[in-house]
C-alpha atoms as a PDB file:
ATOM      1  CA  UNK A   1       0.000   0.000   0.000  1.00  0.00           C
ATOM      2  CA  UNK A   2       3.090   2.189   0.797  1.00  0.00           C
ATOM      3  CA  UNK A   3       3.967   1.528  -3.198  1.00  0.00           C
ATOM      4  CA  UNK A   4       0.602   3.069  -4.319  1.00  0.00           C
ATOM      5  CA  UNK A   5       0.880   6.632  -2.001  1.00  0.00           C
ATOM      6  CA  UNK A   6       4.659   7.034  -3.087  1.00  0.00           C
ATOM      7  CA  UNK A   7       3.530   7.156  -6.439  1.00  0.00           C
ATOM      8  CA  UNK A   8       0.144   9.338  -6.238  1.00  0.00           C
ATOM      9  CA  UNK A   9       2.226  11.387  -4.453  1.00  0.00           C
ATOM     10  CA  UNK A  10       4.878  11.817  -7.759  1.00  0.00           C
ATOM     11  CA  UNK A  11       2.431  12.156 -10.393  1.00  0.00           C
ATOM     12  CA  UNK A  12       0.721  15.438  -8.402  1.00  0.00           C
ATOM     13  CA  UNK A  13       4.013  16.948  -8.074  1.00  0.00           C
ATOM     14  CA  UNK A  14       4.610  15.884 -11.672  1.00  0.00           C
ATOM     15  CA  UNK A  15       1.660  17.760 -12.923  1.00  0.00           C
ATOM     16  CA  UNK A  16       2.091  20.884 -11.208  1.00  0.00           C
ATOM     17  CA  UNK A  17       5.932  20.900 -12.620  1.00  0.00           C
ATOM     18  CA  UNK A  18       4.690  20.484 -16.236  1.00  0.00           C
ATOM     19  CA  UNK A  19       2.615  23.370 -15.872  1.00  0.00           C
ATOM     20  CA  UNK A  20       5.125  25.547 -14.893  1.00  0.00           C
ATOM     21  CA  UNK A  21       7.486  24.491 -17.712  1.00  0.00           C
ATOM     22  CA  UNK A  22       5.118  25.178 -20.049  1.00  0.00           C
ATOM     23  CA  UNK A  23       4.838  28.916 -18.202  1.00  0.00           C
ATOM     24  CA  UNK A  24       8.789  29.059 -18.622  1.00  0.00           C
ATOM     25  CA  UNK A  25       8.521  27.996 -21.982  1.00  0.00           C
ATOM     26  CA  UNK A  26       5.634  30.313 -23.323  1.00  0.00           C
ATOM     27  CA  UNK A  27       7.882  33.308 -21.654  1.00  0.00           C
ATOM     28  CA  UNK A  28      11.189  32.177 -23.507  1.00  0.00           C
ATOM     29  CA  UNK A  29       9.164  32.146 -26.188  1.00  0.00           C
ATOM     30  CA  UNK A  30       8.108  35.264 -26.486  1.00  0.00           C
ATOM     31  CA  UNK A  31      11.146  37.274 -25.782  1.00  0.00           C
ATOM     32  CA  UNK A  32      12.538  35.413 -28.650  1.00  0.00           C
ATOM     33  CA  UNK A  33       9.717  36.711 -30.500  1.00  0.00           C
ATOM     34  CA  UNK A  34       9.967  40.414 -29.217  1.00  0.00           C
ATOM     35  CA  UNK A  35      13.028  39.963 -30.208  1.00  0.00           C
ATOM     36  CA  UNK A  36      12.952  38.570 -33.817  1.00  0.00           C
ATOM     37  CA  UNK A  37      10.372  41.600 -34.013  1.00  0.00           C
ATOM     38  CA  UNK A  38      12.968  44.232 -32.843  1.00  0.00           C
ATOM     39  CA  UNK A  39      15.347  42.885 -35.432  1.00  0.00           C
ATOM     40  CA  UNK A  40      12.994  43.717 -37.887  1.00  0.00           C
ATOM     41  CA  UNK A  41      12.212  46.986 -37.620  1.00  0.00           C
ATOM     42  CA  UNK A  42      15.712  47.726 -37.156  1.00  0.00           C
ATOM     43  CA  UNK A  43      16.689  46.167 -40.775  1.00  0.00           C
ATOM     44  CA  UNK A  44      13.317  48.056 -42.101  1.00  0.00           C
ATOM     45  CA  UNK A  45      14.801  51.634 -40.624  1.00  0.00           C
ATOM     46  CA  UNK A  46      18.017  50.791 -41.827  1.00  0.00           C
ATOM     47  CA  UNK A  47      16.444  49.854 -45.236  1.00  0.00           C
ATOM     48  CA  UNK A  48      14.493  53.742 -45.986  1.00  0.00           C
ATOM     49  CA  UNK A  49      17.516  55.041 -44.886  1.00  0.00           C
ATOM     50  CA  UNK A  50      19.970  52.846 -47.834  1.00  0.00           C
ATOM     51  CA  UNK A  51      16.827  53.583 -50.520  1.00  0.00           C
ATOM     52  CA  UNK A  52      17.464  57.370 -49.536  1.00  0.00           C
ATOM     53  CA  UNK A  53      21.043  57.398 -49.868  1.00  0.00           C
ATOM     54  CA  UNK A  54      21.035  55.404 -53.221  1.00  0.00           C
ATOM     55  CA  UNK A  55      18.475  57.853 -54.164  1.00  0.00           C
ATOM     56  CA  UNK A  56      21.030  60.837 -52.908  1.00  0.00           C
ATOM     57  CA  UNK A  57      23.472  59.040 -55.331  1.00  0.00           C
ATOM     58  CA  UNK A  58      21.715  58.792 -58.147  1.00  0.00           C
ATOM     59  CA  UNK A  59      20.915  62.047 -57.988  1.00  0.00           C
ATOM     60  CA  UNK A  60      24.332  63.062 -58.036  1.00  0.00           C
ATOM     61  CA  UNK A  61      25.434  61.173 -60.995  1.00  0.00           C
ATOM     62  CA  UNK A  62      22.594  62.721 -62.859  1.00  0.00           C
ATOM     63  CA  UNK A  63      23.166  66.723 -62.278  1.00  0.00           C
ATOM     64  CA  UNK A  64      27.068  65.155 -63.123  1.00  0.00           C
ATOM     65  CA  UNK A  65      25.429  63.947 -66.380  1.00  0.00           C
ATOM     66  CA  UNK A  66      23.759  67.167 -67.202  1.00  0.00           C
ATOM     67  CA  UNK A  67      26.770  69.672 -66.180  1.00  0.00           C
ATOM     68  CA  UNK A  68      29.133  66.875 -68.554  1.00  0.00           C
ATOM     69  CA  UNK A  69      26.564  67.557 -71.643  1.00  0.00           C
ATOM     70  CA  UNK A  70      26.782  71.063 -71.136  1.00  0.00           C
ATOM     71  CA  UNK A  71      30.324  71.178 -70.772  1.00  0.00           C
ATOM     72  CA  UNK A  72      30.987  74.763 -72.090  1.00  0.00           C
ATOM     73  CA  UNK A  73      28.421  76.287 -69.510  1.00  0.00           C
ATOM     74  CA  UNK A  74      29.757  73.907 -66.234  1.00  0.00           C
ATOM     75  CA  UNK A  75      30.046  77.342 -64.234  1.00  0.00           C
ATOM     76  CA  UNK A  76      26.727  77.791 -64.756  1.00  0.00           C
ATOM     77  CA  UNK A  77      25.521  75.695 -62.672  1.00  0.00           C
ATOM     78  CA  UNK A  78      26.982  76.528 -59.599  1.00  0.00           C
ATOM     79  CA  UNK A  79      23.946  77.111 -56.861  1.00  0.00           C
ATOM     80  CA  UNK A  80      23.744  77.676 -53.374  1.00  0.00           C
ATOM     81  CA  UNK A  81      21.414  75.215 -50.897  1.00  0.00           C
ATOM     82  CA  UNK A  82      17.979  76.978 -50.492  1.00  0.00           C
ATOM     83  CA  UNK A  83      18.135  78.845 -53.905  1.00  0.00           C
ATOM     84  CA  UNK A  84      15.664  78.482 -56.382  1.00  0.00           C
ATOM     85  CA  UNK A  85      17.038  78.118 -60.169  1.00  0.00           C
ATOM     86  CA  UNK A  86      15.568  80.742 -62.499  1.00  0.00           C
ATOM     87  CA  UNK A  87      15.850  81.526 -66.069  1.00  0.00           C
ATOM     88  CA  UNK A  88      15.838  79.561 -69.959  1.00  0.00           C
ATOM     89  CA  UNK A  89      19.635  78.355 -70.014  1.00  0.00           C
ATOM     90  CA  UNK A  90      19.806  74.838 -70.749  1.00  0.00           C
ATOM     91  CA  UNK A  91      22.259  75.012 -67.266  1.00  0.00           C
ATOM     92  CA  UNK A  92      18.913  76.994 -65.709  1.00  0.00           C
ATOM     93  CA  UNK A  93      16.574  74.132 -66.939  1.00  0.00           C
ATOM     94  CA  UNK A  94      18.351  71.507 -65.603  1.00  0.00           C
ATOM     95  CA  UNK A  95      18.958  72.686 -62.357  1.00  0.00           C
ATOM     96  CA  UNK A  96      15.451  73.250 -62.190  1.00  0.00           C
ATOM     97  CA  UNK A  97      14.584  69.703 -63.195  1.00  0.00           C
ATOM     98  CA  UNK A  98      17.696  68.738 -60.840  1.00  0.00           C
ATOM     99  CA  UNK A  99      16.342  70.857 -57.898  1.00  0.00           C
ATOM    100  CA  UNK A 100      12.409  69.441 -58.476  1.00  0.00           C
ATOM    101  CA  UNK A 101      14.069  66.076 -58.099  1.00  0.00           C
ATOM    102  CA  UNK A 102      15.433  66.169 -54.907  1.00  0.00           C
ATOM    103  CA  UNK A 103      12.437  67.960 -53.032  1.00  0.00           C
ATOM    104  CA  UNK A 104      10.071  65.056 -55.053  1.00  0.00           C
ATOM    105  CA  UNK A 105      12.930  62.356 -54.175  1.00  0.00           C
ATOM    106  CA  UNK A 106      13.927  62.942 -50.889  1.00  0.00           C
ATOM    107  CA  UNK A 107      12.126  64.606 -47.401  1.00  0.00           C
ATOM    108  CA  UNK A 108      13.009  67.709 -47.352  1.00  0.00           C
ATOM    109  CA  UNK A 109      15.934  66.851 -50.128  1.00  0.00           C
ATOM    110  CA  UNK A 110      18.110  69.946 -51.078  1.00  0.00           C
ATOM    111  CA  UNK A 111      21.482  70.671 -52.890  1.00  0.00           C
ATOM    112  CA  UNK A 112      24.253  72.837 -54.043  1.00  0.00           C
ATOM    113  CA  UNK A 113      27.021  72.596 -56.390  1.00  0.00           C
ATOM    114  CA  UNK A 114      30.631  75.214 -55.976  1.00  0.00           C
ATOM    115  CA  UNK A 115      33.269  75.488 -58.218  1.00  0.00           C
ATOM    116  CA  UNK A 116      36.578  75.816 -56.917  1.00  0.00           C
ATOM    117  CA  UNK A 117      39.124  76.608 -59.630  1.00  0.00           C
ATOM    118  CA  UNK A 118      42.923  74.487 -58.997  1.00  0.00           C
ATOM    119  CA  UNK A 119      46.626  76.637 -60.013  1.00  0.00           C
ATOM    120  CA  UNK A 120      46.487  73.845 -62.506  1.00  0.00           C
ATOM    121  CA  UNK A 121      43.326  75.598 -64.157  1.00  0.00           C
ATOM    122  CA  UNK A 122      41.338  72.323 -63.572  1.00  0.00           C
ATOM    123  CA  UNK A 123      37.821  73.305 -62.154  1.00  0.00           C
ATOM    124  CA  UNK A 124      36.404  70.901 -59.478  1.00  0.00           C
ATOM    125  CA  UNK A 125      33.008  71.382 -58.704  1.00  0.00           C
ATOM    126  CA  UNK A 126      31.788  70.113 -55.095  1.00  0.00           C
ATOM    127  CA  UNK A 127      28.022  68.504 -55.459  1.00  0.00           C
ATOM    128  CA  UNK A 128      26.514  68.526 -51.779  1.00  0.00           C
ATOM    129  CA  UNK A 129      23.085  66.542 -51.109  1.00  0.00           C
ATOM    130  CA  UNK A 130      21.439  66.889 -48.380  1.00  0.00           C
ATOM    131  CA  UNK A 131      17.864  65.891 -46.629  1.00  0.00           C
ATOM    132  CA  UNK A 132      15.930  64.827 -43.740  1.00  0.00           C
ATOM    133  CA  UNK A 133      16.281  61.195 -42.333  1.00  0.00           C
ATOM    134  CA  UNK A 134      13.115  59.407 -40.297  1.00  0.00           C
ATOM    135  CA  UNK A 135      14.690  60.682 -36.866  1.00  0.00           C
ATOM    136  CA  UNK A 136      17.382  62.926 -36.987  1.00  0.00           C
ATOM    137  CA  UNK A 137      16.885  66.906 -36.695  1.00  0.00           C
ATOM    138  CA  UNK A 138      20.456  67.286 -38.452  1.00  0.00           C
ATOM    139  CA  UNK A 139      20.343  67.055 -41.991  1.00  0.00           C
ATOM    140  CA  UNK A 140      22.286  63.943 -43.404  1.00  0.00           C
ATOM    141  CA  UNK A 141      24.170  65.080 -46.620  1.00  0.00           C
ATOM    142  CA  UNK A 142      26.052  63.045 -49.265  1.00  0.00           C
ATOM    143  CA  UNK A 143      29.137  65.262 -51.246  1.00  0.00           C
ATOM    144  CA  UNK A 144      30.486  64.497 -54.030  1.00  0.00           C
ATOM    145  CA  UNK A 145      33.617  66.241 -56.123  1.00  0.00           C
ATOM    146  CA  UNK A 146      34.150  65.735 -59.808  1.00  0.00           C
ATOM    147  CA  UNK A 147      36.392  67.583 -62.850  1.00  0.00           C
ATOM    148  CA  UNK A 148      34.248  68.380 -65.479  1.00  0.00           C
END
């Protein structure tokens, strides 16, 4: 009789314990999860952020395009951040089209190009990008320096 108490006795405690690994289990669980979910949004951030600097990029290469086809003019398009491109130069048009892009491309997207002329003669011109990233209040801004 001894036998059959010792064992009631086991399979209570045994029941209780599985219930509280289960409890144990359902909280590992979940701050796994929380964390998988952290992850994410993290690489999602991180992923607007790359699109805008690809974007900043791309945008450089192209005003670079257009100053390169209008070689002869190149000091024309030399513009300070804030100012707004005026006239019916081709350089004028294109920094007009250049300066729509950046305020349609990126939040609160802005830019400037500067000419700085070497003892060589050589003209490098200095192609600053900048705009407004998800959390910061500083600008982020992408520059750029080419010989046209």
């Amino acid at each position: 009789m001894m036998v059959h108490i010792n064992q009631m006795s086991k399979s209570k405690l045994q029941s209780g314990l599985t219930l509280v690994e289960i409890l144990v289990t359902v909280v590992v669980l979940s701050v796994g999860l929380l964390g998988i979910a952290a992850l994410h949004l993290t690489s999602l951030k991180n992923s607007v952020d790359s699109n805008s600097r690809s974007k900043a990029i791309w945008l450089v290469h192209n005003i670079e395009d257009r100053m390169r086809a209008n070689r002869t003019n190149a000091g024309d398009y030399v513009i300070a951040v804030g100012a707004i491109p005026t006239g019916a130069t081709v350089a004028a048009l294109d920094l007009i089209a250049w300066k729509t892009d950046l305020t349609a491309t990126l939040p609160s997207g802005d830019g400037s190009i500067q000419a700085t002329v070497l003892a060589t003669g050589a003209t490098i011109y200095t192609i600053t990008i900048q705009w407004a990233e998800r959390d910061n209040a500083t600008p982020t801004s992408f520059v750029s320096q080419t010989e046209i």
